[in-house]
N, C-alpha and C. Protein backbone atom coordinates (compact mmCIF):
# COMPACT_ATOMS: atom_id res chain seq x y z
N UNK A 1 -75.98 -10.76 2.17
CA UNK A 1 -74.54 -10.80 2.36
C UNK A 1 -74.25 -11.86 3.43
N UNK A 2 -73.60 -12.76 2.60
CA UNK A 2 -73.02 -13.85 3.63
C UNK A 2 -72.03 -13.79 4.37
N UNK A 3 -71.38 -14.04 5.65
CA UNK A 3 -70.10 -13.61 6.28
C UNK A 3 -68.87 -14.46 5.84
N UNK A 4 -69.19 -15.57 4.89
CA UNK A 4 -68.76 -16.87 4.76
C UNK A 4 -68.22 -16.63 3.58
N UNK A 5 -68.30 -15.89 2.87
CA UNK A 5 -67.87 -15.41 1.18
C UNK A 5 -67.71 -14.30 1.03
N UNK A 6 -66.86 -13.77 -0.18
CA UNK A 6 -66.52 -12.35 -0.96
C UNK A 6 -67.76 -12.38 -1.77
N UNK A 7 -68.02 -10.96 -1.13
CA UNK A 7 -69.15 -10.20 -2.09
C UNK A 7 -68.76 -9.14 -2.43
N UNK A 8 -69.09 -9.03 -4.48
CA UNK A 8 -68.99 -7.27 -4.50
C UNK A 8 -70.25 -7.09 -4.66
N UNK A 9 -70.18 -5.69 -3.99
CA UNK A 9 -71.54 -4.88 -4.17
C UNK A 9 -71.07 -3.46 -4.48
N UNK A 10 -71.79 -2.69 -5.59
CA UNK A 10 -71.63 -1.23 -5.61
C UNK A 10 -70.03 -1.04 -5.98
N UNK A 11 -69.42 -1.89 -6.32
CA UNK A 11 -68.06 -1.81 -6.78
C UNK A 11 -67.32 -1.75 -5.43
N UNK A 12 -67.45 -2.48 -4.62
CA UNK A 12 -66.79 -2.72 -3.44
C UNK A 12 -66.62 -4.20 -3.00
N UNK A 13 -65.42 -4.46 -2.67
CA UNK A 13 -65.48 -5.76 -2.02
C UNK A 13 -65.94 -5.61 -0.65
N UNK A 14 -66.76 -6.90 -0.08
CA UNK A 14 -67.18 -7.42 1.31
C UNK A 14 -66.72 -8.47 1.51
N UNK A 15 -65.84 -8.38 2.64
CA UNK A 15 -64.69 -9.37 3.02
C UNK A 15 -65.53 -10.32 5.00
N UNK A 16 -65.37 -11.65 4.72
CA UNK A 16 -66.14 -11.48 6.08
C UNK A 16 -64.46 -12.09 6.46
N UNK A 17 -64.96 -12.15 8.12
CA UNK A 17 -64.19 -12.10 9.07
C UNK A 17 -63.27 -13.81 8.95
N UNK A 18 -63.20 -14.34 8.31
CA UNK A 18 -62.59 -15.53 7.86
C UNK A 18 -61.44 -14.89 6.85
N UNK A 19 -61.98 -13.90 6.19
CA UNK A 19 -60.88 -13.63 5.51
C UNK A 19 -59.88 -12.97 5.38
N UNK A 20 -60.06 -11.84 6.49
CA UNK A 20 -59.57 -11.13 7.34
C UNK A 20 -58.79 -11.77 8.03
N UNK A 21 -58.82 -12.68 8.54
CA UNK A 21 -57.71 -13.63 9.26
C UNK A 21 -57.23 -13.84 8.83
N UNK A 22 -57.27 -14.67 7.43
CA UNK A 22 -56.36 -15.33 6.26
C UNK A 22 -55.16 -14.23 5.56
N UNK A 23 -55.68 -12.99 5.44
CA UNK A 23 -54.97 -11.75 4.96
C UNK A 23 -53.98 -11.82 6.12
N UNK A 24 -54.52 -11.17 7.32
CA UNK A 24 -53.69 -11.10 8.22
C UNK A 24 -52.64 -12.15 8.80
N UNK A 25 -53.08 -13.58 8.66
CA UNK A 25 -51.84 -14.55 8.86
C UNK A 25 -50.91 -14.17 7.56
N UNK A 26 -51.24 -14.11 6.09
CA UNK A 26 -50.20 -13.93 4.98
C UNK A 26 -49.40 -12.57 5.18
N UNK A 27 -50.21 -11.22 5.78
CA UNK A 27 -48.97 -10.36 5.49
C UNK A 27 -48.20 -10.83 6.92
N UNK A 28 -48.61 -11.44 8.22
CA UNK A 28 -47.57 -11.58 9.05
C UNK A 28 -46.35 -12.48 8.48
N UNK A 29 -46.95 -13.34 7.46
CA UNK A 29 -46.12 -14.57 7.17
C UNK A 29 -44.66 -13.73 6.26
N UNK A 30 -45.36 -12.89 5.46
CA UNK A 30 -44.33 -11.63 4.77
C UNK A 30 -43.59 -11.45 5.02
N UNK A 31 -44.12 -10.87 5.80
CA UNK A 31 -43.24 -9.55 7.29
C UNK A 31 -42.09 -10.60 7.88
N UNK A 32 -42.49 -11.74 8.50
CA UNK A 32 -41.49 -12.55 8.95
C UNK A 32 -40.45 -13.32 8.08
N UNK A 33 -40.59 -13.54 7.09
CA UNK A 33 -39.81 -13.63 5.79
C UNK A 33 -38.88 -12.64 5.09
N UNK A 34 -39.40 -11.45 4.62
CA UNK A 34 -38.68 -11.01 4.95
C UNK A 34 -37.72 -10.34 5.97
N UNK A 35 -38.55 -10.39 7.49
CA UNK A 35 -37.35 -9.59 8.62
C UNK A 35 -36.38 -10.80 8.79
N UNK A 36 -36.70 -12.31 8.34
CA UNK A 36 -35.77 -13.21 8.54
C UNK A 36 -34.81 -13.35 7.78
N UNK A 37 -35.15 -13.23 6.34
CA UNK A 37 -34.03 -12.57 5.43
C UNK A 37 -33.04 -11.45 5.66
N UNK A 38 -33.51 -10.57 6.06
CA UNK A 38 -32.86 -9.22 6.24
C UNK A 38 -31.80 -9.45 7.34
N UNK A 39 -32.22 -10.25 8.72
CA UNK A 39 -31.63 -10.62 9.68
C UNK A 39 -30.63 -12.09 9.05
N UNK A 40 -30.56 -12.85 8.19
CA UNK A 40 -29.56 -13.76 8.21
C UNK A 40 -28.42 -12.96 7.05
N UNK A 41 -28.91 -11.97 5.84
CA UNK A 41 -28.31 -11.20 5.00
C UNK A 41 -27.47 -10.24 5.62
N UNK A 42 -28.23 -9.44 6.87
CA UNK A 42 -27.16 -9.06 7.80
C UNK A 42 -26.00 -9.77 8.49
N UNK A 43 -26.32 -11.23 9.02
CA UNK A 43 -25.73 -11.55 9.98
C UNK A 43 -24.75 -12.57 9.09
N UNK A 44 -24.67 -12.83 8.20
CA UNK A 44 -23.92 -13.98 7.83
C UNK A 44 -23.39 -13.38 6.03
N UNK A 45 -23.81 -12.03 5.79
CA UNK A 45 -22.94 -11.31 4.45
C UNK A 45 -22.19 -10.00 4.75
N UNK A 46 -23.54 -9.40 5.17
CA UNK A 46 -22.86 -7.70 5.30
C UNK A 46 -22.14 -7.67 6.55
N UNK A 47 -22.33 -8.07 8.25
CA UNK A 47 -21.15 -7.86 8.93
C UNK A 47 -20.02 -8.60 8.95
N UNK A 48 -19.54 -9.77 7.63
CA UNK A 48 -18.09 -9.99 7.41
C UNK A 48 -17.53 -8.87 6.65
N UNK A 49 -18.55 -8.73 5.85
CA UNK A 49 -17.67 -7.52 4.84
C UNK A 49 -17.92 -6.16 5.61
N UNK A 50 -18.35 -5.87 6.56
CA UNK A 50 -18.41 -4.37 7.46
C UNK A 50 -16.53 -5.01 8.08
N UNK A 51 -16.40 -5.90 8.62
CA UNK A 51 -15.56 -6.29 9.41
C UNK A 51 -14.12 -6.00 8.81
N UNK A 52 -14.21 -6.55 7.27
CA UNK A 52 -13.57 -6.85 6.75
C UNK A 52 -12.78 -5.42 6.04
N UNK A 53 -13.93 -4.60 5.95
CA UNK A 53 -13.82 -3.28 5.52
C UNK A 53 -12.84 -2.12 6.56
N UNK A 54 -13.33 -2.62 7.74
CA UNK A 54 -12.79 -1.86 8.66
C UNK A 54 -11.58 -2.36 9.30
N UNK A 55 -10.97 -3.59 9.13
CA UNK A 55 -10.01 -4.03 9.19
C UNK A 55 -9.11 -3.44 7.89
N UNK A 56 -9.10 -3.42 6.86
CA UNK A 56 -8.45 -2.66 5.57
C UNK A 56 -8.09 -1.49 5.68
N UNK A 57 -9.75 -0.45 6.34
CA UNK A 57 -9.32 0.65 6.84
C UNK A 57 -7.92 0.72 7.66
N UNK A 58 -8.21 0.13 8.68
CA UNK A 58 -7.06 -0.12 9.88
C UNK A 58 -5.89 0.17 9.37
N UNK A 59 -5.68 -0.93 8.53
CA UNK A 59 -4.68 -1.37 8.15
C UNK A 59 -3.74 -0.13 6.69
N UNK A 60 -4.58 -0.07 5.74
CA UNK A 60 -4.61 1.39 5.36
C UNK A 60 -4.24 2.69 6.42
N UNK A 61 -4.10 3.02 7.19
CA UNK A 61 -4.07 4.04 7.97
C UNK A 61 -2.87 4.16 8.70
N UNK A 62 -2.58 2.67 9.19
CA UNK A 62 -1.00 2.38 9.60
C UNK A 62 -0.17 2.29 8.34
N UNK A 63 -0.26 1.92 7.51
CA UNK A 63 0.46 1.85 6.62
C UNK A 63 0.39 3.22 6.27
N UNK A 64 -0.21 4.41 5.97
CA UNK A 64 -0.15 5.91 5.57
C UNK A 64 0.57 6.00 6.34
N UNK A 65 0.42 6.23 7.64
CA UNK A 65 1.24 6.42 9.07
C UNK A 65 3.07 6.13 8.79
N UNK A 66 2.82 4.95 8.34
CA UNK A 66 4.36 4.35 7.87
C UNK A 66 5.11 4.45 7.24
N UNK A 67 4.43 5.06 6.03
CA UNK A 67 4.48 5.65 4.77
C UNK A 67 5.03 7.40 5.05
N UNK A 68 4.35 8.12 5.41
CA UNK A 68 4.38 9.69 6.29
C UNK A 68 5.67 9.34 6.64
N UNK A 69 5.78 8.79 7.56
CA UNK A 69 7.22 8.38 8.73
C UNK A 69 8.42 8.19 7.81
N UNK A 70 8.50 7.04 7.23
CA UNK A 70 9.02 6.74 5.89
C UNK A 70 9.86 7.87 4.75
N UNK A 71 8.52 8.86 4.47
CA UNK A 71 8.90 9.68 3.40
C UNK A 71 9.58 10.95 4.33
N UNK A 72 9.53 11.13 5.98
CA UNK A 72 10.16 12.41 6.61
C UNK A 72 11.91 12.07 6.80
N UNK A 73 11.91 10.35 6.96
CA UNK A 73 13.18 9.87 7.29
C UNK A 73 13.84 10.08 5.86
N UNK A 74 13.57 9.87 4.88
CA UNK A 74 13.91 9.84 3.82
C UNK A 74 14.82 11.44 2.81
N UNK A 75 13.39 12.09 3.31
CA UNK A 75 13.42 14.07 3.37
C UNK A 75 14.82 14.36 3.84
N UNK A 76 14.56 13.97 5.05
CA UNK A 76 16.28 13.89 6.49
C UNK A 76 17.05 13.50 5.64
N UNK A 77 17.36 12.41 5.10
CA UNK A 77 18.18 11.88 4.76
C UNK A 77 18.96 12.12 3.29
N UNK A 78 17.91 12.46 2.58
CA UNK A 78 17.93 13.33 1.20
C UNK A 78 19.14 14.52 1.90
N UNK A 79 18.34 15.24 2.58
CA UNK A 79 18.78 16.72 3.11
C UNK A 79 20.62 17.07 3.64
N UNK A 80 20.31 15.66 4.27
CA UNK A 80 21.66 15.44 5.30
C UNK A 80 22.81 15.10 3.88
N UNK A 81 22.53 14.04 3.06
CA UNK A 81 23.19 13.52 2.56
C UNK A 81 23.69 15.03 1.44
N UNK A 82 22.97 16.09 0.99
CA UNK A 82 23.18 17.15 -0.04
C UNK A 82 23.80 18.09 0.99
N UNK A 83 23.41 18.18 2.06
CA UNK A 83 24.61 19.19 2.79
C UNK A 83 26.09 18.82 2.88
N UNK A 84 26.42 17.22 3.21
CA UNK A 84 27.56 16.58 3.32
C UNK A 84 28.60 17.07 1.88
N UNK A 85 27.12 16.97 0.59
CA UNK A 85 27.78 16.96 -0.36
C UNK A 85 28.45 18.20 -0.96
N UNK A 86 27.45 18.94 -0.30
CA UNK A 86 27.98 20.55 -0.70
C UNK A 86 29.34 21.10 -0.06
N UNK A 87 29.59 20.24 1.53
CA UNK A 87 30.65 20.99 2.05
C UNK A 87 32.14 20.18 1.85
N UNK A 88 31.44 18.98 1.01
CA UNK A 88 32.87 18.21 0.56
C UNK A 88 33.54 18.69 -0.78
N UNK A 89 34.85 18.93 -0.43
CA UNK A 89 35.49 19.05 -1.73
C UNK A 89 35.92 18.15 -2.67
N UNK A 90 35.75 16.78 -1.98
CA UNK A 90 36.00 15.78 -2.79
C UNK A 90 35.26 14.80 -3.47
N UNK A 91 35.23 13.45 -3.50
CA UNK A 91 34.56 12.78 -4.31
C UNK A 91 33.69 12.08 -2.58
N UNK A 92 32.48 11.50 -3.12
CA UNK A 92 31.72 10.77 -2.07
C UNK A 92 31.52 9.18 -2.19
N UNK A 93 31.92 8.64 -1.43
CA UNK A 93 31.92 7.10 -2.32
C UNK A 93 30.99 6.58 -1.82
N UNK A 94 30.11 6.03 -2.70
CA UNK A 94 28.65 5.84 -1.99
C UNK A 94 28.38 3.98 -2.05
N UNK A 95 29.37 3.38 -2.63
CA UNK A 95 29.41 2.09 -3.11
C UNK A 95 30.99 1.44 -3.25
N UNK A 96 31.51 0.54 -2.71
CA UNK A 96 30.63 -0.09 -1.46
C UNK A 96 30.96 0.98 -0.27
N UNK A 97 30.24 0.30 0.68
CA UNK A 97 30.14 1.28 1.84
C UNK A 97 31.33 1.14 2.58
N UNK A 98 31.48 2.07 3.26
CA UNK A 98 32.90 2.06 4.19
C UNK A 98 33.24 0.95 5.24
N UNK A 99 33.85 0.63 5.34
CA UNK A 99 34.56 -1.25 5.93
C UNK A 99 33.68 -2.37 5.37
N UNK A 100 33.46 -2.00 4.18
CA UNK A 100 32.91 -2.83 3.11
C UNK A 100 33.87 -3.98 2.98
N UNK A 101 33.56 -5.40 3.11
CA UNK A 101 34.35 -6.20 2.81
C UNK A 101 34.46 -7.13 1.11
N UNK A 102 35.09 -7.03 0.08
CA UNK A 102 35.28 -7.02 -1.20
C UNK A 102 35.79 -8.16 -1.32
N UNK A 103 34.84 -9.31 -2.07
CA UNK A 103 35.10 -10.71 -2.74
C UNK A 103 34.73 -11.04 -3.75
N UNK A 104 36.09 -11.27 -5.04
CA UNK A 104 35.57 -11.70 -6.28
C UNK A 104 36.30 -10.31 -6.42
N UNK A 105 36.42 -10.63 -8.07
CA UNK A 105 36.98 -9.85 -9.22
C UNK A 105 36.21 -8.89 -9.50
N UNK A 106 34.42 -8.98 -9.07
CA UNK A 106 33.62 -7.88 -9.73
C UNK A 106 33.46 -6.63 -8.53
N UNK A 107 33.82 -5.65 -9.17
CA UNK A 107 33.43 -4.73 -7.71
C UNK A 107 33.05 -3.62 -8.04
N UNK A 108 31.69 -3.04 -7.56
CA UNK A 108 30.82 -2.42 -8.60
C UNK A 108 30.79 -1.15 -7.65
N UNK A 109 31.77 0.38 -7.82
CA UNK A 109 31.91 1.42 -7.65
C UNK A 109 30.98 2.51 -8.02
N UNK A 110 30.19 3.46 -6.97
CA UNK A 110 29.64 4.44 -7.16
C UNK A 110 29.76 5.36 -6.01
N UNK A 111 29.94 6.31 -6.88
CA UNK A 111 30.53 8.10 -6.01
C UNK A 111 29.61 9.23 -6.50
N UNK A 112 29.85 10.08 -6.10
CA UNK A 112 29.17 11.37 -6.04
C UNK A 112 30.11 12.91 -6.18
N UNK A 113 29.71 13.50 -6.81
CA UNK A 113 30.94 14.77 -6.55
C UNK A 113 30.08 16.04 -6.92
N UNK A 114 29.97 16.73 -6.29
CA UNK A 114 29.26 18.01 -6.11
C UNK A 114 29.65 18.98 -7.45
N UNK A 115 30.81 18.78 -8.13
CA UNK A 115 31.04 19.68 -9.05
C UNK A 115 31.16 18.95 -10.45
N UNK A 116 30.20 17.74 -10.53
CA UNK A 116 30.23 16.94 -11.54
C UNK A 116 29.50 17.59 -12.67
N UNK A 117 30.08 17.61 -13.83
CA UNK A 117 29.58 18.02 -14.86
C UNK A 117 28.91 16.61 -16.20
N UNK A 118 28.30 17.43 -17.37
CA UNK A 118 28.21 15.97 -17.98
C UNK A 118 29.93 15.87 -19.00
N UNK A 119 30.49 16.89 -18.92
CA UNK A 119 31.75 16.67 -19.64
C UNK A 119 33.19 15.50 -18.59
N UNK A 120 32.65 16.02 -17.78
CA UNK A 120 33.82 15.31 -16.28
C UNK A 120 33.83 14.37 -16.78
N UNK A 121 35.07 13.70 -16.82
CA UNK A 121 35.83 12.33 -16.60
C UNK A 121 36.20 11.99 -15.59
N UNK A 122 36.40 10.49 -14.89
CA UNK A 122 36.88 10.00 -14.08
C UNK A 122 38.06 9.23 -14.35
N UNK A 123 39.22 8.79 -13.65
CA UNK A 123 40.34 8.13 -13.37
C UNK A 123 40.24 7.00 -12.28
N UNK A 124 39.66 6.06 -11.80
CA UNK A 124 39.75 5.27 -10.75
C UNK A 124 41.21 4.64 -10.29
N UNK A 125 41.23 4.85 -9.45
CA UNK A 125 42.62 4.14 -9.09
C UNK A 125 42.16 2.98 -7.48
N UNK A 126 42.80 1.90 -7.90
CA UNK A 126 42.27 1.01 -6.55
C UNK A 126 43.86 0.40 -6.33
N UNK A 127 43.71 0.67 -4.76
CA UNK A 127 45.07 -0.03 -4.00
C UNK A 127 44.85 -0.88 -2.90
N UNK A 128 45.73 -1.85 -3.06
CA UNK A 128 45.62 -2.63 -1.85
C UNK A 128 45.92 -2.05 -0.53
N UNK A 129 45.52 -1.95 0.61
CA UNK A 129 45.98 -1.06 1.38
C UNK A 129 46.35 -2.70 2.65
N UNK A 130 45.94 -3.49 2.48
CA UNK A 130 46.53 -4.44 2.95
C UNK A 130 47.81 -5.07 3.07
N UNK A 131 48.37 -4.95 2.28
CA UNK A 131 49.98 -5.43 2.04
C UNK A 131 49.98 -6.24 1.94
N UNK A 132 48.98 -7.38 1.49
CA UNK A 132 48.96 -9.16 1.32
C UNK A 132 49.22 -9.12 -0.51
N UNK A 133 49.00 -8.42 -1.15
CA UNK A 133 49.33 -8.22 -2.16
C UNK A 133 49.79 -6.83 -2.84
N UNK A 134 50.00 -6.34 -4.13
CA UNK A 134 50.52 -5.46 -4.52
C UNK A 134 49.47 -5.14 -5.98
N UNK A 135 48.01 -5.40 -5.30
CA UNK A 135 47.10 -4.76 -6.70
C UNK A 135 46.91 -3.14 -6.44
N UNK A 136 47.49 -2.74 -7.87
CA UNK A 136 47.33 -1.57 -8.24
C UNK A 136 47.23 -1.25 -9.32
N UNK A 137 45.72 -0.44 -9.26
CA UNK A 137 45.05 -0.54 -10.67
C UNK A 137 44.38 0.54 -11.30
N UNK A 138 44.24 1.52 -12.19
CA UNK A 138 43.74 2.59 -12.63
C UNK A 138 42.83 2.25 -13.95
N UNK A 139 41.31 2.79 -13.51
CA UNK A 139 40.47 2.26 -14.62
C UNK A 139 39.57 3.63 -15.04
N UNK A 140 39.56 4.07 -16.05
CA UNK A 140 38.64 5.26 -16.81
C UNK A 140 37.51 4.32 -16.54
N UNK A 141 36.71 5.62 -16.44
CA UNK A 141 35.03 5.52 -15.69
C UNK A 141 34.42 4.83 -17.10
N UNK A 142 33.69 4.00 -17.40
CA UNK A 142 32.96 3.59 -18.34
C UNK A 142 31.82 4.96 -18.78
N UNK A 143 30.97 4.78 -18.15
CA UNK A 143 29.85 5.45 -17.57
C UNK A 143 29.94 6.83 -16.83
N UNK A 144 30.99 7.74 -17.18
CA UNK A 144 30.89 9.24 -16.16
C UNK A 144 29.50 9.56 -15.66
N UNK A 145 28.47 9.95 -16.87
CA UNK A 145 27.57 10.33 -16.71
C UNK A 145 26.64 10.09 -15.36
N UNK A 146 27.28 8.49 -15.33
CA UNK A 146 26.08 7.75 -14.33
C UNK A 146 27.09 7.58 -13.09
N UNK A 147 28.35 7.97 -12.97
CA UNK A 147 29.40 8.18 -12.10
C UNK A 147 29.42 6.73 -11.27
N UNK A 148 29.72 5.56 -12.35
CA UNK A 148 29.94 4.24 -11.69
C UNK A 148 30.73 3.62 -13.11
């Protein structure tokens, strides 16, 4: 048995000490290949997209937040606006809004009335309350149903 060569004997390899080195420089060479891979795959793929992920999160979370906030003001406002409607006996004019200023011929009316049926008809009547002119005008609702 030479130290200088692979020998089998007895169904065994004999490795001398030359080659043993050679093994051992290749799996270090491995090992450093891949931990150098692993380390630039980390550093230059997966922590933009960790970053990127957790920025979305973020951002996702304020926006729920905003959203929550959003849908309680809304609740309120739902709530407020059906009590108003229940204790009014009259019509609610929801369009245009009150010291609404009105330009042009088109003027696009919507109300509310607590005891609206789908048979109800409407009568519109519009007056100048200005005194710069003398428009006075009465128009059947097109649309009851949709009360505009």
């Amino acid at each position: 048995m030479s130290n200088e060569h692979i020998e089998i004997q007895n169904n065994r390899i004999h490795l001398s000490s030359k080659h043993y080195i050679t093994i051992s420089v290749a799996v270090v060479i491995i090992l450093w290949i891949i931990g150098s891979t692993f380390l630039f795959v980390q550093k230059f793929e997966v922590s933009p997209l960790k970053n990127k992920i957790q920025n979305i999160q973020q951002q996702f979370s304020s926006k729920k937040l905003e959203n929550d906030f959003l849908s309680k003001e809304l609740s309120l406002a739902k709530s407020s606006y059906n009590e108003l409607l229940r204790a009014s006996t009259m019509l609610v004019l929801l369009e245009p809004s009150f010291d609404s200023e009105l330009i042009g011929n088109i003027v696009e009316l919507r109300w509310d009335y607590k005891k609206h049926s789908e048979h109800q008809k409407y009568i519109v009547e519009i007056k100048s309350i200005s005194g710069l002119n003398n428009f006075d005008s009465k128009f059947n609702s097109l649309n009851p149903e949709k009360k505009w």
